[in-house]
Structure formats: C-alpha cells, structure tokens
Protein backbone atom coordinates (compact mmCIF):
# COMPACT_ATOMS: atom_id res chain seq x y z
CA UNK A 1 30.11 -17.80 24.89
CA UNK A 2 29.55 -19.31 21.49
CA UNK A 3 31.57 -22.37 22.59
CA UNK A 4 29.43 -22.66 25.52
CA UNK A 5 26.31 -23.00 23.32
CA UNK A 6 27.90 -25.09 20.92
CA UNK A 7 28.40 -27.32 23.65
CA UNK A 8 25.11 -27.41 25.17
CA UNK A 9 23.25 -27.38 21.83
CA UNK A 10 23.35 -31.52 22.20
CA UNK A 11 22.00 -31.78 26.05
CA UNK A 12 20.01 -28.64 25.26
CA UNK A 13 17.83 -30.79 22.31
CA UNK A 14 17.04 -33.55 25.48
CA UNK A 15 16.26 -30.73 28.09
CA UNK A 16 14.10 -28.46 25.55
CA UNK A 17 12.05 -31.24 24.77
CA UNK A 18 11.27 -32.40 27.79
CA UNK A 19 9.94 -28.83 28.58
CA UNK A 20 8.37 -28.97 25.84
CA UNK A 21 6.15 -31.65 27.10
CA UNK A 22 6.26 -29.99 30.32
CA UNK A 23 4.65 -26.93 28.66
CA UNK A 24 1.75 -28.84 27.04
CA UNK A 25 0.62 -30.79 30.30
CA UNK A 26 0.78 -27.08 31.90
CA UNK A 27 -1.55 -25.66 29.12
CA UNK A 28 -3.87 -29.05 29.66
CA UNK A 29 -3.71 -28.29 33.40
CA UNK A 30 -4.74 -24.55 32.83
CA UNK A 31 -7.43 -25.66 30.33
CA UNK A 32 -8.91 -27.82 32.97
CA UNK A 33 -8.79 -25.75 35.04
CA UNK A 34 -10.71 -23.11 33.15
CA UNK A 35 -13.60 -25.52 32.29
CA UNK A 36 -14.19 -26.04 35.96
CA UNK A 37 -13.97 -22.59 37.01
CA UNK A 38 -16.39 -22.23 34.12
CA UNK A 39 -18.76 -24.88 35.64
CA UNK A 40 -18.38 -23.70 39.28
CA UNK A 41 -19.47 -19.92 38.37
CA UNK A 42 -21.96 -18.23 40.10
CA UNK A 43 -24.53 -15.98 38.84
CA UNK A 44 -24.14 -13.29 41.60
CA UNK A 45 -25.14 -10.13 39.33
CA UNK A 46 -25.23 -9.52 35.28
CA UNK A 47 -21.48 -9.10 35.25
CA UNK A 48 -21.13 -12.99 35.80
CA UNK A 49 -21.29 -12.95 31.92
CA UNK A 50 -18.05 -11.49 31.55
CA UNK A 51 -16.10 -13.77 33.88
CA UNK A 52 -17.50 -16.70 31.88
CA UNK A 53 -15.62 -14.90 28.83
CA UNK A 54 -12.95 -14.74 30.64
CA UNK A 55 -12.57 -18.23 31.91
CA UNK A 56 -13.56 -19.26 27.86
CA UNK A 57 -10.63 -16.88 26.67
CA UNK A 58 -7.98 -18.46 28.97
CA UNK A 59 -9.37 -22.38 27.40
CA UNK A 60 -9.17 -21.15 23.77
CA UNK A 61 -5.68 -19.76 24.40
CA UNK A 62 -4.58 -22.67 26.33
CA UNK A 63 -5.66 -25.30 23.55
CA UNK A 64 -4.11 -22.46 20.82
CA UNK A 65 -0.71 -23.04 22.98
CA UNK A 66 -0.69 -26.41 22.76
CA UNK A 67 -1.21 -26.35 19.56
CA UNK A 68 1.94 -23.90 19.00
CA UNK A 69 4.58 -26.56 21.21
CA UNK A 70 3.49 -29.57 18.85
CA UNK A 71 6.00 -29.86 16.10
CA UNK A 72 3.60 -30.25 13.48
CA UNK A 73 2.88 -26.67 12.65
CA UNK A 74 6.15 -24.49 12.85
CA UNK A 75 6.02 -23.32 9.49
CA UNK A 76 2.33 -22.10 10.26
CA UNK A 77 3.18 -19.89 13.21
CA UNK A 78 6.62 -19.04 11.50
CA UNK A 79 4.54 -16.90 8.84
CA UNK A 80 1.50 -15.67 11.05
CA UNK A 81 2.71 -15.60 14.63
CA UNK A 82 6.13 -15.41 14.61
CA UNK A 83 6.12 -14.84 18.52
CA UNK A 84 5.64 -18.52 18.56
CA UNK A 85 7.51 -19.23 15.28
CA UNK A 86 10.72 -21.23 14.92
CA UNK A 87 12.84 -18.41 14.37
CA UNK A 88 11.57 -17.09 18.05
CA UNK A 89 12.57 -17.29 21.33
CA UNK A 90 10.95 -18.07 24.27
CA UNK A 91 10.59 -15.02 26.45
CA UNK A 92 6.93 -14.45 24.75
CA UNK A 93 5.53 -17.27 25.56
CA UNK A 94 7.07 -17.40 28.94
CA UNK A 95 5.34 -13.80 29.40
CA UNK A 96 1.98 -15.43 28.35
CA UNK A 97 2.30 -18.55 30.73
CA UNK A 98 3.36 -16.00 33.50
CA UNK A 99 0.13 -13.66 33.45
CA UNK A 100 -1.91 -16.87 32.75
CA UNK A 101 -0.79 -18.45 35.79
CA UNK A 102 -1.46 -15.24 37.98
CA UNK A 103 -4.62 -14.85 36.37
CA UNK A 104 -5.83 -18.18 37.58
CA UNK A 105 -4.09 -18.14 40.66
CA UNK A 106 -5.85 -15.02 41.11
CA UNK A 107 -9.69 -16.48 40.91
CA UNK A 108 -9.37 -18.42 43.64
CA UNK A 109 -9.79 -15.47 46.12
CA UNK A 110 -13.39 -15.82 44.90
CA UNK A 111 -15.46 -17.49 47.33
CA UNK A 112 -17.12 -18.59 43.87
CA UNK A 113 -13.84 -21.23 44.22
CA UNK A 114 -12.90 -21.75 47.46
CA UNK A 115 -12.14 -25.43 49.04
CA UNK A 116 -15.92 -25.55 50.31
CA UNK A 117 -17.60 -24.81 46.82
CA UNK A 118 -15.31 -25.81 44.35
CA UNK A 119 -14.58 -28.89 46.37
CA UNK A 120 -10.78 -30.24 47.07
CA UNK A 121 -10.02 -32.17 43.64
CA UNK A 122 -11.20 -29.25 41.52
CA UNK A 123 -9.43 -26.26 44.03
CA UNK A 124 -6.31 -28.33 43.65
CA UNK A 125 -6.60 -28.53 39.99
CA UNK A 126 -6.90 -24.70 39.83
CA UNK A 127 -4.09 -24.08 42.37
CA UNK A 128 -1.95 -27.03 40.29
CA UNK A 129 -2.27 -25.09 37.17
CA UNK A 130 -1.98 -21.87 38.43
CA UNK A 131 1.90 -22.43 40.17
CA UNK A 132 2.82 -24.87 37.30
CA UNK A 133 2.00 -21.86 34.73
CA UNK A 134 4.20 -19.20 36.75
CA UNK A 135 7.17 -22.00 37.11
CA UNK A 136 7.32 -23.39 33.43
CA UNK A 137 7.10 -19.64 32.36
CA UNK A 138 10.40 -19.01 34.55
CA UNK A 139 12.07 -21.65 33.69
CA UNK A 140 11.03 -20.85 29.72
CA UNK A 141 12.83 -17.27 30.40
CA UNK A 142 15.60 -18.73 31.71
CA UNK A 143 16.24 -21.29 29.13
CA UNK A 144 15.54 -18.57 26.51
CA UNK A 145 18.79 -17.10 27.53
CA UNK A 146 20.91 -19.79 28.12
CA UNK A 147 20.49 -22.58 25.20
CA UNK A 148 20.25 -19.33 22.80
CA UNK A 149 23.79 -18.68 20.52
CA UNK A 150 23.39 -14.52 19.30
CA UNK A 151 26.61 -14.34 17.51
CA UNK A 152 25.35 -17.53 14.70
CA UNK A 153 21.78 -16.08 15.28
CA UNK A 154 20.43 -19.14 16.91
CA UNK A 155 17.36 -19.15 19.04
CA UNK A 156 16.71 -21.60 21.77
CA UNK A 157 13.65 -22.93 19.47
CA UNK A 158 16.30 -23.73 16.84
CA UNK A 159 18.11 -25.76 19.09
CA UNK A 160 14.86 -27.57 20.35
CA UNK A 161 14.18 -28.83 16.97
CA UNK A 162 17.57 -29.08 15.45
CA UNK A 163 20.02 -29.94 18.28
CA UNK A 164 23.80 -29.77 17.69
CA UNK A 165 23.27 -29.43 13.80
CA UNK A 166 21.21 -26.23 14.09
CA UNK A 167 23.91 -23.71 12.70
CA UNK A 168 24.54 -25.55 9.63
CA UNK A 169 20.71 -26.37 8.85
CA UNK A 170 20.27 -22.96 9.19
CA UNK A 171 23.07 -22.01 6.90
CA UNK A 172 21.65 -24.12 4.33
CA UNK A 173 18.47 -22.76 4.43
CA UNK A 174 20.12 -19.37 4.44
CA UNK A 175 21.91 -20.55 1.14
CA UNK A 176 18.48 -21.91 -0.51
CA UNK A 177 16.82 -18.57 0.45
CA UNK A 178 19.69 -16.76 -1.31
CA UNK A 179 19.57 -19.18 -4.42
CA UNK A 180 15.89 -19.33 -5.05
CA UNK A 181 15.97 -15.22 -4.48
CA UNK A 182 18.84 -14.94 -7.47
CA UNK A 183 17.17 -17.17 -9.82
CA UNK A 184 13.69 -15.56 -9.13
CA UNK A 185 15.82 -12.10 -10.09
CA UNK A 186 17.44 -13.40 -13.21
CA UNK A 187 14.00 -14.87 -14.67
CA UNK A 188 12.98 -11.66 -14.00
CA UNK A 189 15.78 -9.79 -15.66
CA UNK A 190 15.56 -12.47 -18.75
CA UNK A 191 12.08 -11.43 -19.07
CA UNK A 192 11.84 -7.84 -19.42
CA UNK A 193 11.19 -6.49 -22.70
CA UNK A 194 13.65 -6.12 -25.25
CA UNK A 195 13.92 -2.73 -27.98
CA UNK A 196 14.94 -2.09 -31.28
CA UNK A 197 15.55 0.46 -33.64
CA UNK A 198 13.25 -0.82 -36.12
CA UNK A 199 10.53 -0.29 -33.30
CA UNK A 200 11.59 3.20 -32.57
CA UNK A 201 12.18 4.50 -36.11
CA UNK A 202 8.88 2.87 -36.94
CA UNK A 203 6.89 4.64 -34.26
CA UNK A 204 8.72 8.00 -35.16
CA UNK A 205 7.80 7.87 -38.56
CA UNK A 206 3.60 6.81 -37.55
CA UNK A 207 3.84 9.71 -35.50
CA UNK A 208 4.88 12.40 -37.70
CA UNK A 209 2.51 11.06 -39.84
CA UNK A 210 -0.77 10.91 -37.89
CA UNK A 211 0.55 14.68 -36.51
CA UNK A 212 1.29 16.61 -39.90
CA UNK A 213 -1.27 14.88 -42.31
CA UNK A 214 -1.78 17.43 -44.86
CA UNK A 215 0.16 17.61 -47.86
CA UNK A 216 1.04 21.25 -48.97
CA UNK A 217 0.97 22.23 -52.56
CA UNK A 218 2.92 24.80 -54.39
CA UNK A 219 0.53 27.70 -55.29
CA UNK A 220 -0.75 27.98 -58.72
CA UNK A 221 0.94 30.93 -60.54
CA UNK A 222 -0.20 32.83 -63.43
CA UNK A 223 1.65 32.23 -66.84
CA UNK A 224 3.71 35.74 -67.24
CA UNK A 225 6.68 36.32 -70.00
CA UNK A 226 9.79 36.16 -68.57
CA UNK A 227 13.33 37.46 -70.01
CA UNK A 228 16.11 35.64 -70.07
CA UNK A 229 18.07 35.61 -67.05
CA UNK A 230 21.89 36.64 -67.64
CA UNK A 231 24.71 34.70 -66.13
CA UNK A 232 25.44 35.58 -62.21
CA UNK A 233 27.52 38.77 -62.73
CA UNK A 234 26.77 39.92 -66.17
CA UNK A 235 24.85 42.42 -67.03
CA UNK A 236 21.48 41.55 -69.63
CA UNK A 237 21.76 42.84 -73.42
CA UNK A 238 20.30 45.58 -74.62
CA UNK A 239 17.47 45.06 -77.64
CA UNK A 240 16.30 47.46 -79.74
CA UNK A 241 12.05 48.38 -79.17
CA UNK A 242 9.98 47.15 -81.87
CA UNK A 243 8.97 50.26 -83.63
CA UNK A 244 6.37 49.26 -86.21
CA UNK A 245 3.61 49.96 -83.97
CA UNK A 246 4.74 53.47 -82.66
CA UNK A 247 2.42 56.38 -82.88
CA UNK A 248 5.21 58.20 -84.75
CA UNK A 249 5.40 55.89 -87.28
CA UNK A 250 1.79 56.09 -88.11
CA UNK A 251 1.54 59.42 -88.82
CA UNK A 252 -2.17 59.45 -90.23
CA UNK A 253 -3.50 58.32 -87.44
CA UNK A 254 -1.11 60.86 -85.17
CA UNK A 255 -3.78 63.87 -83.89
C-alpha cells in the first residue's frame, strides 16, 4: 500500500490540483447561487427573515471555503481550523460540500424558486450548484482515501501541495520541530538559577539572627568567701578556729 501511494504521489499533485480548482468554481457556483435565492425570496410570513439568514450563512461559508483551497493561507487554517489545515484530510470538507449541496438542492421545492419565478438562468444556476456540491464532495471522500499514505503519516493535502517530495519535506520539518524544541529546552536549562553555599550559610546565619536576638547575660552574683577547693579526690585540711574572740577567753565579759 505504501508503494502504491508513493507511486501516485506524482499524478496525485496534477489530479489534486485540478480539484482543487474544481472545488473553488463549486463554492463560486454555490455562492451565486445563494445571492439569487437571496434576491428571489418572498416575504410570505415573518419567518422569511430566517431563510434570508440562511441563504447569507451558506454565501459567507462559501467565500470562507474558497478562501481555505487557495494556497496562500495554509499556515492560517493549520493553527485555527485544522479541519481545513495542511496536516488534514479531506473527508471534512467533503462532509461540508455534501450537506451544502443538499441544502440548496433542497430550496428549490419552494415555489419561492421554481422555473416560473426564479426564471430558467437563475433555477439552473441553483440546480448547477446544488449537484456540483454533492459530486466534488464525493469525489473529495474518495480521493481522501486513495492519494492518502497512513503508514509515513501523509495526508492527501500533503500530497496536493508537496507532490512526490512530501515524505521528506515533512521529515525535515519534523527534524526542525525537534531541533528548535531541544535548543528552546537547553536555553532553558542554561538559565535556571544557580546555588551556593555561601548563599545558604549566609541566609542560615541572618536567620538565626533575626530569630534569637537577645543576648543573655550571666547573672550578677554576690561577692561571698570561698575556701580553697582541694584537688579532685583529696580531702580539705583541717585549720585550727581562731580563738581570740571566744566568749571563754573573755572571761569578764562571760555572765
């Protein structure tokens, strides 16, 4: 199967882009053929309003579609639509030109639109872009599928705009994605915030500080006589009382 897409990735850029312009003279057709459906209404009750917002819906999307097939703006609908984006295929908008294309098809069975009001040339230009719509989005389904390569993760879209080449400009992409995301990580990695001790020990010490800042004193003691300590494990030496001032030795003052 890959082989088979490999090999129709070159006719497969010619046939894509031919129904590519295919697709936008559809979307014209359906845009034209909104305006006149929008011209040709009929103010048969108050609810006429909201089949004129209808019929303005279908030309906004329609010129919004065309937009999306020029190749001027993939990287735009890449990042907000991605339905419509490169990496996409194209069953969505194949769905969308399907239920466009019954929706018109589907006004003329109004007699707001019929051959006698609308007139031939504008009835044709309805039916035109109503079959056209439900064809191309078919044939968009189909080639979805078939120009599409799942095992390299190629889209029919890819091929469209790339051709044969698409699996290697998508590898290099791949490979700039992956380089720009590593060098992105290292300058992030280089940039973090480096620590040192001196940093640490600095903000250990400021907060001991600022936590404990009183300073506490040894108490004040009162002067008292003190003995002389003996060596550990000797006993102190025994000194004789001073006598003179003993009551006993003052006997005339003895009662």
């Amino acid at each position: 199967m890959s082989r088979l897409s490999k090999a129709l990735a070159g006719p497969g850029y010619v046939i894509l882009n031919v129904l590519r312009a295919i697709n936008i003279i559809t979307f014209l057709d359906i845009i034209a053929a909104s305006v006149v459906m929008l011209i040709k209404i009929s103010i048969n009750n108050n609810f006429f309003f909201f089949e004129a917002v209808s019929h303005a819906f279908t030309t906004i999307m329609g010129v919004f579609l065309v937009v999306s097939e020029l190749p001027f703006f993939d990287k735009f609908f890449t990042r907000f639509v991605p339905q419509l984006g490169e990496t996409a295929s194209f069953v969505p908008l194949a769905l969308v030109m399907i239920i466009m294309g019954v929706s018109v098809l589907g006004n003329l069975n109004n007699d707001d639109y019929s051959e006698d009001n609308m007139g031939m040339p504008f009835w044709r230009i309805v039916a035109s872009a109503g079959i056209m719509a439900m064809t191309m989005g078919i044939v968009n389904f189909i080639a979805s599928f078939i120009f599409a390569d799942s095992e390299n993760s190629l889209t029919a879209r890819h091929v469209r705009s790339y051709g044969a080449v698409a699996d290697k400009v998508l590898d290099s992409k791949s490979s700039q994605r992956s380089f720009k995301l590593g060098t992105s990580f290292n300058n992030q990695a280089d940039g973090l915030p480096t620590y040192r001790q001196v940093s640490i020990t600095r903000s250990a010490e400021s907060l001991s500080n600022s936590r404990f800042p009183v300073n506490i004193s040894s108490p004040v003691r009162e002067k008292t006589t003190t003995t002389p300590t003996a060596p550990y494990g000797e006993a102190p030496e025994v000194t004789m009382p001073d006598l003179a001032h003993h009551p006993a030795m003052q006997g005339g003052n003895f009662v």
